[in-house]
C-alpha atoms as a PDB file:
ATOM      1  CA  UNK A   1       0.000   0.000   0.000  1.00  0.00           C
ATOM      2  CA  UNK A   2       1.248   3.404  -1.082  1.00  0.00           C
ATOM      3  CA  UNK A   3       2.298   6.091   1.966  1.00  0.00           C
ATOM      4  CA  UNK A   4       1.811   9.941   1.051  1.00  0.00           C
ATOM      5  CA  UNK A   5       2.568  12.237   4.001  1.00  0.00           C
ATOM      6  CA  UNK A   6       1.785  15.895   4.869  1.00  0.00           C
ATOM      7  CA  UNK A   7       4.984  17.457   6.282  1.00  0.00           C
ATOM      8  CA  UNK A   8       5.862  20.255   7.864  1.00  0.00           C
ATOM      9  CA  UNK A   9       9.748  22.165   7.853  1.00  0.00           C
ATOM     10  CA  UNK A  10      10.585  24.698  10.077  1.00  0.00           C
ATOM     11  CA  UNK A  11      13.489  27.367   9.933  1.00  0.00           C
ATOM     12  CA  UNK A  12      15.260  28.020  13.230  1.00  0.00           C
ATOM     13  CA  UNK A  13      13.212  31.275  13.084  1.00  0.00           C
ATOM     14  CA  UNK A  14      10.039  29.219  13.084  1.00  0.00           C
ATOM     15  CA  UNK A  15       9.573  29.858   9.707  1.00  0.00           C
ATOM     16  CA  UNK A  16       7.650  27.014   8.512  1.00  0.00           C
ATOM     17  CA  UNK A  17       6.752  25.434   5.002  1.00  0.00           C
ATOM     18  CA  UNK A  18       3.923  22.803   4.314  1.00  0.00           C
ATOM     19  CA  UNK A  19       3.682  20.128   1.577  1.00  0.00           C
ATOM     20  CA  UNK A  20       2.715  16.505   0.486  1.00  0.00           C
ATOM     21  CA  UNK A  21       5.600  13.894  -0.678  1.00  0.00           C
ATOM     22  CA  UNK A  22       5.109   9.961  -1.118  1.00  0.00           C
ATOM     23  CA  UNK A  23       8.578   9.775  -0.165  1.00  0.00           C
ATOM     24  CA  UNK A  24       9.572  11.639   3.372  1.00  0.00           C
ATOM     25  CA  UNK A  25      13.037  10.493   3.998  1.00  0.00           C
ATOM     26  CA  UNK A  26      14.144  11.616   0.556  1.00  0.00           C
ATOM     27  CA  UNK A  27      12.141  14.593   0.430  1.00  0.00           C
ATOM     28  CA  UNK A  28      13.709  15.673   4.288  1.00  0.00           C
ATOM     29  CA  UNK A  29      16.965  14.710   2.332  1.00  0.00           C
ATOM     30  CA  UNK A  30      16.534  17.744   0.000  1.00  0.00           C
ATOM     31  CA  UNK A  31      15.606  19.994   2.332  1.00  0.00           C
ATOM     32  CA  UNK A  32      18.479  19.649   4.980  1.00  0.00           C
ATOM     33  CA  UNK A  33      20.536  19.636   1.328  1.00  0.00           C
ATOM     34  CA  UNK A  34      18.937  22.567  -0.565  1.00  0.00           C
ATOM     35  CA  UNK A  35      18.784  20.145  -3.230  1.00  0.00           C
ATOM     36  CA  UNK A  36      14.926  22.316  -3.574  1.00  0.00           C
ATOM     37  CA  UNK A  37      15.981  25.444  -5.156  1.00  0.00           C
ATOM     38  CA  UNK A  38      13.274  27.706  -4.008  1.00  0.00           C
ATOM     39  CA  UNK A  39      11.276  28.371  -0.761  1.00  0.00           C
ATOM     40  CA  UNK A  40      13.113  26.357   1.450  1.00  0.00           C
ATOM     41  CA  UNK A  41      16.469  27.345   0.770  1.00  0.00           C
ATOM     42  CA  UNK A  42      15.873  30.677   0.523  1.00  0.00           C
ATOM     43  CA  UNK A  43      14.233  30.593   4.434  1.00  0.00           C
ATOM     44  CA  UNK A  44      16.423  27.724   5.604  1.00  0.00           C
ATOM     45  CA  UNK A  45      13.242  25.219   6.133  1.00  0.00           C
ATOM     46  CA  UNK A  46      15.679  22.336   6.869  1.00  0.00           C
ATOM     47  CA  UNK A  47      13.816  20.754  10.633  1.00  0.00           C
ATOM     48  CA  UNK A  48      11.157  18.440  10.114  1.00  0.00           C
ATOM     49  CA  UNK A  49       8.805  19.186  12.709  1.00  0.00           C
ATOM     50  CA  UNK A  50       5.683  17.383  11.809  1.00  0.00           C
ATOM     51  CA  UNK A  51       4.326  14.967   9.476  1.00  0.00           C
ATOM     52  CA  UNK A  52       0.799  13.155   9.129  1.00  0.00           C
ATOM     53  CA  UNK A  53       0.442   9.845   7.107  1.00  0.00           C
ATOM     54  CA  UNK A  54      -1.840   9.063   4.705  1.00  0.00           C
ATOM     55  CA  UNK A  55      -2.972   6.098   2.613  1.00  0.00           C
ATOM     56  CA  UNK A  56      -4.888   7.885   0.165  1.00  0.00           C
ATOM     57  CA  UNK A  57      -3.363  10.333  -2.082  1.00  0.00           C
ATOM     58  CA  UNK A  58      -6.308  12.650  -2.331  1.00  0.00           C
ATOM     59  CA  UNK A  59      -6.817  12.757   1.588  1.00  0.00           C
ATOM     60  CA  UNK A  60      -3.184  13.941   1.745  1.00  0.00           C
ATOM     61  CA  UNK A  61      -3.678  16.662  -0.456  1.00  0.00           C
ATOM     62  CA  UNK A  62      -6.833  17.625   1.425  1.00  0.00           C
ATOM     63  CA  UNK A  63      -4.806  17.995   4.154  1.00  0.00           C
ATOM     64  CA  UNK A  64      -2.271  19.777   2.850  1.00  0.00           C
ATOM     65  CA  UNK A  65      -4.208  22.385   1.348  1.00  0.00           C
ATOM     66  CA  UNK A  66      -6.691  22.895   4.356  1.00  0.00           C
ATOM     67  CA  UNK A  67      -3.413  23.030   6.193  1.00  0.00           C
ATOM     68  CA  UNK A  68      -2.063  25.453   4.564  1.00  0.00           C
ATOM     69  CA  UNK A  69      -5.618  27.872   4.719  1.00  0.00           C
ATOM     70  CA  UNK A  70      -5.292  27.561   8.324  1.00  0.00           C
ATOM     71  CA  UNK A  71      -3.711  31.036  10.253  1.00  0.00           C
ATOM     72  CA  UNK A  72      -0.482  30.711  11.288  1.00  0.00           C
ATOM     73  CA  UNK A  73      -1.234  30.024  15.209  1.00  0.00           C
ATOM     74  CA  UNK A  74      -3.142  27.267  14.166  1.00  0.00           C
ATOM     75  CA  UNK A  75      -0.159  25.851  12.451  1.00  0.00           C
ATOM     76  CA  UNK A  76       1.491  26.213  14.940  1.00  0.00           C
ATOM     77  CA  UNK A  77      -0.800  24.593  17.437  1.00  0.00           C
ATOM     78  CA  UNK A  78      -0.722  21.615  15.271  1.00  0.00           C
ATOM     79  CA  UNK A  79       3.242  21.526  15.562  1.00  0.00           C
ATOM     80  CA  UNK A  80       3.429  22.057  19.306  1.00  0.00           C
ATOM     81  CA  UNK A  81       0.378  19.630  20.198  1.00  0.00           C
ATOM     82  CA  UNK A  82       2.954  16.926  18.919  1.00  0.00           C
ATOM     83  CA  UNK A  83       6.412  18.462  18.939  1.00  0.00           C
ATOM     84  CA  UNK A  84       6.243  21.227  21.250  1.00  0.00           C
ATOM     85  CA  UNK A  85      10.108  22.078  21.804  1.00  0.00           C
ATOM     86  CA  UNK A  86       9.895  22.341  17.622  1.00  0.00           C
ATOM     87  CA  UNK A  87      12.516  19.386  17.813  1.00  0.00           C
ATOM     88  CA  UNK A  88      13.522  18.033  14.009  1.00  0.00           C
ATOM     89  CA  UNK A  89      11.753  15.382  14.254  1.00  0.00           C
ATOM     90  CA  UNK A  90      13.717  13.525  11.225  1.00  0.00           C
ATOM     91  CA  UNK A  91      16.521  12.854  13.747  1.00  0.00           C
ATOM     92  CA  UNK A  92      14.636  10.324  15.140  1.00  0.00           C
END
């Protein structure tokens, strides 16, 4: 069975960024690399600090975009209900 995930990546300044992969560890991999020439490099995005899986790749777009409609504080809220130090998770 296929695994999409919503992710979350988080500057040091709490910047954060918000998208949908079907492969995590690779696409953590071009963060913390700047392999991704564009949002994340330019606002160092390179902490994973939270990630949802799905099984179904139209629920994890759904999430990602009502994710991404949400105010920041909600975001945020969603980050520190899990990860509340804002630790990169892809350590683990």
């Amino acid at each position: 069975m296929k695994e999409y995930f919503v992710y979350i990546m988080a500057s040091d300044s709490k910047t954060i960024y918000i998208w949908v992969t079907n492969n995590l560890v690779k696409r953590v991999f071009e963060h913390k690399n700047k392999v991704l020439k564009w949002f994340t490099e330019k606002y160092g995005c390179n902490k994973l600090v939270y990630f949802e899986k799905f099984y179904d790749v139209k629920e994890a777009i759904w999430a990602e975009k009502t994710i991404k409609n949400y105010k920041r504080e909600w975001k945020v809220n969603l980050i520190e209900k899990e990860n509340p130090d804002w630790l990169d998770l892809s350590l683990d």
